[in-house]
C-alpha atoms as a PDB file:
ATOM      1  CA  UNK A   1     -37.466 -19.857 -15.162  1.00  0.00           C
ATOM      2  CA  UNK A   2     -33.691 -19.217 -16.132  1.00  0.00           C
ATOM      3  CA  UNK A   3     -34.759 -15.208 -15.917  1.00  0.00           C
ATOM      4  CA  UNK A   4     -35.669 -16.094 -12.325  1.00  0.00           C
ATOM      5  CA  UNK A   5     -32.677 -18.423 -11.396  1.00  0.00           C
ATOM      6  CA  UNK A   6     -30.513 -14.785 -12.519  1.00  0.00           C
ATOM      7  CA  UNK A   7     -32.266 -12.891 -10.424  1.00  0.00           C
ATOM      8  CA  UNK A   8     -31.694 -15.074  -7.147  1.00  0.00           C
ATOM      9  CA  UNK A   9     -28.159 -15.365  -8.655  1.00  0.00           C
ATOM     10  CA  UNK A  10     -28.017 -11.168  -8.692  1.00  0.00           C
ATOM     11  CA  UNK A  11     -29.284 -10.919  -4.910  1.00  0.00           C
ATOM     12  CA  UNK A  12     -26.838 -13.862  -3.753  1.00  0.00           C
ATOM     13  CA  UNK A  13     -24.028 -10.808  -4.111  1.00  0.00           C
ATOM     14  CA  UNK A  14     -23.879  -7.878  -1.471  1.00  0.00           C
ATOM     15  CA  UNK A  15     -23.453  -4.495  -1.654  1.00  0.00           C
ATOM     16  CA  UNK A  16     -19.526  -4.705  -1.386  1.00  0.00           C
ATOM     17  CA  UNK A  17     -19.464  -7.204  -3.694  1.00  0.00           C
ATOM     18  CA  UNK A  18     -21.873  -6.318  -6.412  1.00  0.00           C
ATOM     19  CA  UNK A  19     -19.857  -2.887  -6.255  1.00  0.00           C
ATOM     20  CA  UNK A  20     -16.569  -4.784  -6.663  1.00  0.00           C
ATOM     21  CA  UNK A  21     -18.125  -7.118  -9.312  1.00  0.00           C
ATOM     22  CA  UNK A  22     -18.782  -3.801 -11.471  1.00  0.00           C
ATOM     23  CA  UNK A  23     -15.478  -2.075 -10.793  1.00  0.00           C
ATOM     24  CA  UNK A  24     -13.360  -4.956 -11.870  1.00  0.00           C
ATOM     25  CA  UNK A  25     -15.577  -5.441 -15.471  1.00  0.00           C
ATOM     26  CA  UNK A  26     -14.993  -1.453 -15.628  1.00  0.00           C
ATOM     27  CA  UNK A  27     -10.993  -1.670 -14.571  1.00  0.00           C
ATOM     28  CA  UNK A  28     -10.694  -4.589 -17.888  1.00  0.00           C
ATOM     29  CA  UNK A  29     -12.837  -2.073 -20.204  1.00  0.00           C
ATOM     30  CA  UNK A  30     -10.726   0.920 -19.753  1.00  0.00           C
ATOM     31  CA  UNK A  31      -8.047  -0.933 -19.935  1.00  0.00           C
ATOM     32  CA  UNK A  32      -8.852  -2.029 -23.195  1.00  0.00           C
ATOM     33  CA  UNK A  33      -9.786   1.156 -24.596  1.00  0.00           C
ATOM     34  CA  UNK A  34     -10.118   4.733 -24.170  1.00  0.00           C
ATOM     35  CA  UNK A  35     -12.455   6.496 -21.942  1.00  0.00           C
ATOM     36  CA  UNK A  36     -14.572   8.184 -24.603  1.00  0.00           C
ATOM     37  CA  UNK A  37     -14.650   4.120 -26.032  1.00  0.00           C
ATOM     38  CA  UNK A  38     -16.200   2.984 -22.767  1.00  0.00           C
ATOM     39  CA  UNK A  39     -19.967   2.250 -22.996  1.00  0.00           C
ATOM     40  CA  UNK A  40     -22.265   1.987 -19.468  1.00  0.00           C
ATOM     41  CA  UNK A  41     -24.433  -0.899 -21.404  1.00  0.00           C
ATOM     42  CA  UNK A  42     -20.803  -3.050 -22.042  1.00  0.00           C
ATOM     43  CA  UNK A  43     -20.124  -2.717 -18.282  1.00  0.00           C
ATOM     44  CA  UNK A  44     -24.041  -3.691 -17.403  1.00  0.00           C
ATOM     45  CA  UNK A  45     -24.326  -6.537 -19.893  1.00  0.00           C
ATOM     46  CA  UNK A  46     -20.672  -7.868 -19.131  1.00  0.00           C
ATOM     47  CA  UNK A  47     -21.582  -7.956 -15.265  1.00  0.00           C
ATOM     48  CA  UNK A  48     -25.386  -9.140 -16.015  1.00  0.00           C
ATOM     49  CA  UNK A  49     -27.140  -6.074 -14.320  1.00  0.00           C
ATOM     50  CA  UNK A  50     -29.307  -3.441 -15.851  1.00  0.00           C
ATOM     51  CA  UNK A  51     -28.262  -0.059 -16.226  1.00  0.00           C
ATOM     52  CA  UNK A  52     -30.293   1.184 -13.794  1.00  0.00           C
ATOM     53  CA  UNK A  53     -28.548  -1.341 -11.004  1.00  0.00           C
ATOM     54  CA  UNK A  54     -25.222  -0.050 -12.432  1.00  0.00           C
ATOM     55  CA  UNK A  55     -26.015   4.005 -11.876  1.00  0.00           C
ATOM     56  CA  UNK A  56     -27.745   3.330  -8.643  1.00  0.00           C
ATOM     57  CA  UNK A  57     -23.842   2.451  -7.535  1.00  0.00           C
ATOM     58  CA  UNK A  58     -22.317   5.093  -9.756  1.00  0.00           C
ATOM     59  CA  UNK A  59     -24.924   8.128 -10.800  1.00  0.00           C
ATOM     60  CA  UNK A  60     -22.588   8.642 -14.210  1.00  0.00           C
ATOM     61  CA  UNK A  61     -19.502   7.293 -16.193  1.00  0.00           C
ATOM     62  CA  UNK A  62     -17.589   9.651 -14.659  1.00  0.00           C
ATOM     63  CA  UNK A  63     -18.053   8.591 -11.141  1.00  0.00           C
ATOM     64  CA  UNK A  64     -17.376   5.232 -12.190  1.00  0.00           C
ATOM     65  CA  UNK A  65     -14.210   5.759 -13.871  1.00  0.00           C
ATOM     66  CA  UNK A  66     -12.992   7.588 -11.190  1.00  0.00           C
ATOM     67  CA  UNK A  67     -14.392   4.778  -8.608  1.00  0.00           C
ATOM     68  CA  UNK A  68     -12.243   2.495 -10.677  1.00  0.00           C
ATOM     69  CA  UNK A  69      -9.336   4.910 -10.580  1.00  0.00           C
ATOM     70  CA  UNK A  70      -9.436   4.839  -6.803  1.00  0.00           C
ATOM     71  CA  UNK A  71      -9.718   1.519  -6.346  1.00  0.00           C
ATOM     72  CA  UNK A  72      -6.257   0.819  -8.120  1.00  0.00           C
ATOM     73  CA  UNK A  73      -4.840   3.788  -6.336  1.00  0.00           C
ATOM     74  CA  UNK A  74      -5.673   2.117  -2.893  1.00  0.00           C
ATOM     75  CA  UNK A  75      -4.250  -1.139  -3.555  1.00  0.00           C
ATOM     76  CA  UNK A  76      -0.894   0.731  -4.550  1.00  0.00           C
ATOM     77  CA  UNK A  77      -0.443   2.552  -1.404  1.00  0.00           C
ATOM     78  CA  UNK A  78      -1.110  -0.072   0.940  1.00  0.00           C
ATOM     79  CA  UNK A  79       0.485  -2.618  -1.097  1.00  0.00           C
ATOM     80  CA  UNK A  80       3.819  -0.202  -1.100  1.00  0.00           C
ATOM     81  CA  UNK A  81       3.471   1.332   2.311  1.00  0.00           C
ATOM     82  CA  UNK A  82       6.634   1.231   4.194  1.00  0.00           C
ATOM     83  CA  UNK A  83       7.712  -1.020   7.213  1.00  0.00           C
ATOM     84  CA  UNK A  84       8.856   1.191   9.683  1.00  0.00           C
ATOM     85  CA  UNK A  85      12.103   0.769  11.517  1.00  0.00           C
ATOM     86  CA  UNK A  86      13.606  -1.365   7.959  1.00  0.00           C
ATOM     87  CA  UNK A  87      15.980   0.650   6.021  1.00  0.00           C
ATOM     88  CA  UNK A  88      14.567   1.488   2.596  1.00  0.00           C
ATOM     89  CA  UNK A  89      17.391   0.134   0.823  1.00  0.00           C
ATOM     90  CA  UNK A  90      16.339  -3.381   2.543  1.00  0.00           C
ATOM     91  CA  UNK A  91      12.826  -2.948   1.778  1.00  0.00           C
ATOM     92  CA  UNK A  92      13.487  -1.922  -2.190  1.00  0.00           C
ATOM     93  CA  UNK A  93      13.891  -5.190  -3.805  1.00  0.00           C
ATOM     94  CA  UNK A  94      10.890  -7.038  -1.686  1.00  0.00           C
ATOM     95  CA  UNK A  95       8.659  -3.940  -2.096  1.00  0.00           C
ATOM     96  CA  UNK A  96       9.183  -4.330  -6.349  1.00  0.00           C
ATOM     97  CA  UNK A  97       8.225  -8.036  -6.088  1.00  0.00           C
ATOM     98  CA  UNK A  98       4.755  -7.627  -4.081  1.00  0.00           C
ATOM     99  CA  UNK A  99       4.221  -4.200  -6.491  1.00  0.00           C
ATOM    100  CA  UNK A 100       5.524  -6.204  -9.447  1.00  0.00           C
ATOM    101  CA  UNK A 101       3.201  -9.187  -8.288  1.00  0.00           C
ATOM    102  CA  UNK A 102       0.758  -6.790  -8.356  1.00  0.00           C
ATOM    103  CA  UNK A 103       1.238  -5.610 -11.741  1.00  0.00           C
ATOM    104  CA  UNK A 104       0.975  -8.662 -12.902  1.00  0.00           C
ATOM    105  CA  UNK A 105      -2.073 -10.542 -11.234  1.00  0.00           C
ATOM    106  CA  UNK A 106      -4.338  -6.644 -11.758  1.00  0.00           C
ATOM    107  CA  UNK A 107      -3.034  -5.964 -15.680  1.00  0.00           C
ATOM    108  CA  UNK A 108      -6.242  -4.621 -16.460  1.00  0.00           C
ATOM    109  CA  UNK A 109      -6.810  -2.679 -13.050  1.00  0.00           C
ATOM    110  CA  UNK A 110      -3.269  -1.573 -13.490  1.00  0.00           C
ATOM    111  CA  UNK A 111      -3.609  -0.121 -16.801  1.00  0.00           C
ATOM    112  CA  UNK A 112      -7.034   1.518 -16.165  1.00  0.00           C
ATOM    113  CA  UNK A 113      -5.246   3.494 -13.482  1.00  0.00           C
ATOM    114  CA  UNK A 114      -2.687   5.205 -15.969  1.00  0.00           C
ATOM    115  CA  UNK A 115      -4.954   5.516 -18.741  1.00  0.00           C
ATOM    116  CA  UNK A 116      -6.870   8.410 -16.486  1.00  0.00           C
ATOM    117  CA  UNK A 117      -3.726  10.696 -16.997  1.00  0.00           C
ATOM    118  CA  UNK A 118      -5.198  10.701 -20.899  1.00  0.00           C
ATOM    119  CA  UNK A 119      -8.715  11.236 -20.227  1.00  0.00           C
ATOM    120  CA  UNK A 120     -10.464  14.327 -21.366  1.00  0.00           C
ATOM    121  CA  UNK A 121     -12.096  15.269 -18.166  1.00  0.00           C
ATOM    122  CA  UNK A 122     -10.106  17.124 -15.724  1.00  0.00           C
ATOM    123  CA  UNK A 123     -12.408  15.590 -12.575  1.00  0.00           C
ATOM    124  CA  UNK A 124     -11.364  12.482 -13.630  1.00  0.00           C
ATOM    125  CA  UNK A 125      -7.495  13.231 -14.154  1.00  0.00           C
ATOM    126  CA  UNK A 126      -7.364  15.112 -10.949  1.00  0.00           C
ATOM    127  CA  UNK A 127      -8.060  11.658  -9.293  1.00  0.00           C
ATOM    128  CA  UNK A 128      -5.151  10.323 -10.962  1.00  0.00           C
ATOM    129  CA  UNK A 129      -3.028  13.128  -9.880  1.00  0.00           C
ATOM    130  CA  UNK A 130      -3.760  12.919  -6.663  1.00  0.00           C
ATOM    131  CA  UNK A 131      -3.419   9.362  -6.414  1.00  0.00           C
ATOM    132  CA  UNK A 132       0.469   9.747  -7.983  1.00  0.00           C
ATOM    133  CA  UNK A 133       0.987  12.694  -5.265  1.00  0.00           C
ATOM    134  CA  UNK A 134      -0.028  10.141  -2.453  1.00  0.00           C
ATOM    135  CA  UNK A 135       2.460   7.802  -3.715  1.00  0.00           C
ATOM    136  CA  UNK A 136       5.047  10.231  -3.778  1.00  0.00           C
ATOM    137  CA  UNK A 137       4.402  11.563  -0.182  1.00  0.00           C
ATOM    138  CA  UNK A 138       4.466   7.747   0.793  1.00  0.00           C
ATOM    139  CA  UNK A 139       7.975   7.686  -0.947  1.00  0.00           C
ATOM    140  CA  UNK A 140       9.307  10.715   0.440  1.00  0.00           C
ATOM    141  CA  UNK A 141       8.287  10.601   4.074  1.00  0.00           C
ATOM    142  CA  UNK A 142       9.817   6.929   3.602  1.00  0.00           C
ATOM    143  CA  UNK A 143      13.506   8.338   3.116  1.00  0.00           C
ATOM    144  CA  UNK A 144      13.311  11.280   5.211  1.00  0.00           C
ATOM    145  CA  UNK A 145      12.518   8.809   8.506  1.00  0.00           C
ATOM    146  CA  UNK A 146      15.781   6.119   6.547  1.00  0.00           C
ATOM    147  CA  UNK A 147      18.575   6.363   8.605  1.00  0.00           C
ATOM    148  CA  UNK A 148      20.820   6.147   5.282  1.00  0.00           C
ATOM    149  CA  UNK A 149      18.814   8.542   3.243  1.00  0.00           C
ATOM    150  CA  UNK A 150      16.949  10.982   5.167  1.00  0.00           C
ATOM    151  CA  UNK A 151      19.954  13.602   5.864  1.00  0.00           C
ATOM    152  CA  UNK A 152      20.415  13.598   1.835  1.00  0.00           C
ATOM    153  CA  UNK A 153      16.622  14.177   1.731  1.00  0.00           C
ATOM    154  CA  UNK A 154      16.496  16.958   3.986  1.00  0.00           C
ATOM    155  CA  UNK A 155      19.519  18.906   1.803  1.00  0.00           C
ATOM    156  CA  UNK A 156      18.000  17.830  -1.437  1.00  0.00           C
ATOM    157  CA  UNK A 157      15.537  20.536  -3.251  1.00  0.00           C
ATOM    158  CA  UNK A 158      15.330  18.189  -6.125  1.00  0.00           C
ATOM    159  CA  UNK A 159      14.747  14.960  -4.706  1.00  0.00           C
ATOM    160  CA  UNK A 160      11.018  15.267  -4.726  1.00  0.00           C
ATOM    161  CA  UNK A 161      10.812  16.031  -9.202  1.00  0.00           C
ATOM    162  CA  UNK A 162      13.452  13.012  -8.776  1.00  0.00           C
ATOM    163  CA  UNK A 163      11.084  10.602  -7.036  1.00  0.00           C
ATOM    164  CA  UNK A 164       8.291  12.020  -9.205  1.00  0.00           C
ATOM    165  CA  UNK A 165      10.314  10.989 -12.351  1.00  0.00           C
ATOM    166  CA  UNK A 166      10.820   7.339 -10.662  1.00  0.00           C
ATOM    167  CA  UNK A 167       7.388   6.914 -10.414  1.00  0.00           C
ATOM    168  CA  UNK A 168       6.816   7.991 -14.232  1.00  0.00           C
ATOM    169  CA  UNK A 169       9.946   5.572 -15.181  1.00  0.00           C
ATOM    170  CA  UNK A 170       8.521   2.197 -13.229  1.00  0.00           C
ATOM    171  CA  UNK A 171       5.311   2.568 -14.671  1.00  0.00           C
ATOM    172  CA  UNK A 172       6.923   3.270 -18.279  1.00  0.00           C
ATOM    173  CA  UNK A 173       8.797   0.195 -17.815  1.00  0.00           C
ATOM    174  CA  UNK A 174       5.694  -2.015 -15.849  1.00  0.00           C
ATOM    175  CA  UNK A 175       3.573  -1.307 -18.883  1.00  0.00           C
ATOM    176  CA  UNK A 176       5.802  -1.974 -21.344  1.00  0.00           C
ATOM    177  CA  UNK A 177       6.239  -5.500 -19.795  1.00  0.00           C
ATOM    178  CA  UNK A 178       2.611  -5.915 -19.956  1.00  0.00           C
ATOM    179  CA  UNK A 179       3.111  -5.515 -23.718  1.00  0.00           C
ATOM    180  CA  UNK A 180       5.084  -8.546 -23.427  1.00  0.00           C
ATOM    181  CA  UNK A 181       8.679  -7.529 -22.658  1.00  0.00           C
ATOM    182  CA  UNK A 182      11.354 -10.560 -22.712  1.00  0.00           C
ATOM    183  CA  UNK A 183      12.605  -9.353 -19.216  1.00  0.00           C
ATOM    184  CA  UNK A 184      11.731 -11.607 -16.086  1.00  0.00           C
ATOM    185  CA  UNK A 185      10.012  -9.949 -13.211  1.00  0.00           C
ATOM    186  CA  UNK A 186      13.369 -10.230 -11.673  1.00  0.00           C
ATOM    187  CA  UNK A 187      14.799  -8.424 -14.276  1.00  0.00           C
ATOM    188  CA  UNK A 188      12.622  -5.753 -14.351  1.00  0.00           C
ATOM    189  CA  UNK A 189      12.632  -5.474 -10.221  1.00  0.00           C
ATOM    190  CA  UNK A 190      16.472  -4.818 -10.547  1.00  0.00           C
ATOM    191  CA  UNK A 191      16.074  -2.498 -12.856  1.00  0.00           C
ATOM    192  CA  UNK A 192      13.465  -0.373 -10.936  1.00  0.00           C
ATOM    193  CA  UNK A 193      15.962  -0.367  -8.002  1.00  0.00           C
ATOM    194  CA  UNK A 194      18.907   0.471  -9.795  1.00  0.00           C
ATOM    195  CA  UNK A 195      16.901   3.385 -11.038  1.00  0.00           C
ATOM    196  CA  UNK A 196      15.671   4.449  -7.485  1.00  0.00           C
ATOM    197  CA  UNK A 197      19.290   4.269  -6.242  1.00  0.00           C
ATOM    198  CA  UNK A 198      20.705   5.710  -8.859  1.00  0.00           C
ATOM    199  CA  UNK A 199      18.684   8.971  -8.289  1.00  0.00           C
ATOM    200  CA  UNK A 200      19.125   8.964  -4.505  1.00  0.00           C
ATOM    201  CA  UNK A 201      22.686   9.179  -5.189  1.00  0.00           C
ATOM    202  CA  UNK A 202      24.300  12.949  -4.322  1.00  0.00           C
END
């Protein structure tokens, strides 16, 4: 009878969500631990499917990782997409809070995302990468339309490795916090800016 109550409880969920169901008990595993660490059964018992459900969605760990990588990778970009027509420098300290929030309500998404930069296949890392590189475009096409910024950007070779180095230093200093840092969120959003502006600076 119970076995029968889980299996109405299974088909209650629909594609999307089943698929979302999996990907956040995947985000919280590799967070946890390292790829090669990662069993298929943990994920499948944890989210109370077989493993048979679980590679219909994603045919092998690999997929699935990288699934989970993409997910995170989305939420970043849209969640630090640009207004246009608002100078960046006005958009900085409201754009750390909502990625900050972020951060903080999706730990384990958050950390599953940067963990792919250490795993051992290159598939999987080029994900990552890729992800990183959209976030820098985002960045860069964001100063070069700023009517304070975008003539420095257009005489500044360097400014791209600079924003690249931003990016490595906020998530440094996001995951770090995570650890349990003594710094507010406010504290660690004025930080972040002071570090943006400071390398926008000619």
């Amino acid at each position: 009878m119970a076995g029968k109550q889980g299996e109405r409880t299974r088909r209650r969920l629909s594609t999307g969500e089943r698929r979302e169901q999996l990907l956040s008990v995947g985000a919280r595993l590799f967070s946890e631990s390292p790829y090669d660490e990662v069993w298929i059964e943990q994920v499948a018992e944890i989210a109370g499917v077989s493993r048979g459900l679980l590679y219909h969605y994603f045919p092998t760990k690999r997929d699935f990782f990288a699934a989970v990588v993409e997910r995170e990778s989305g939420r970043m970009l849209a969640m630090t997409a640009a207004v246009p027509g608002i100078p960046v420098r006005e958009q900085l300290a409201a754009g750390l809070d909502t990625y900050l929030e972020y951060v903080s309500a999706h730990a384990h998404g958050y950390r599953a995302f940067h963990r792919a930069d250490a795993a051992g296949d290159q598939s999987v890392r080029k994900v990552y990468q890729r992800a990183l590189a959209a976030q820098e475009r985002q960045i860069l096409a964001a100063l070069a339309a700023d009517p304070e910024f975008g003539a420095q950007a257009e005489g500044r070779p360097d400014l791209q490795l600079a924003v690249r180095g931003w990016l490595a230093f906020i998530t440094a200093v996001c995951l770090e916090w995570l650890r349990g840092s003594d710094l507010s969120r406010e504290q660690v959003r004025d930080l972040c800016a002071r570090a943006l502006l400071g390398v926008l600076r000619p």
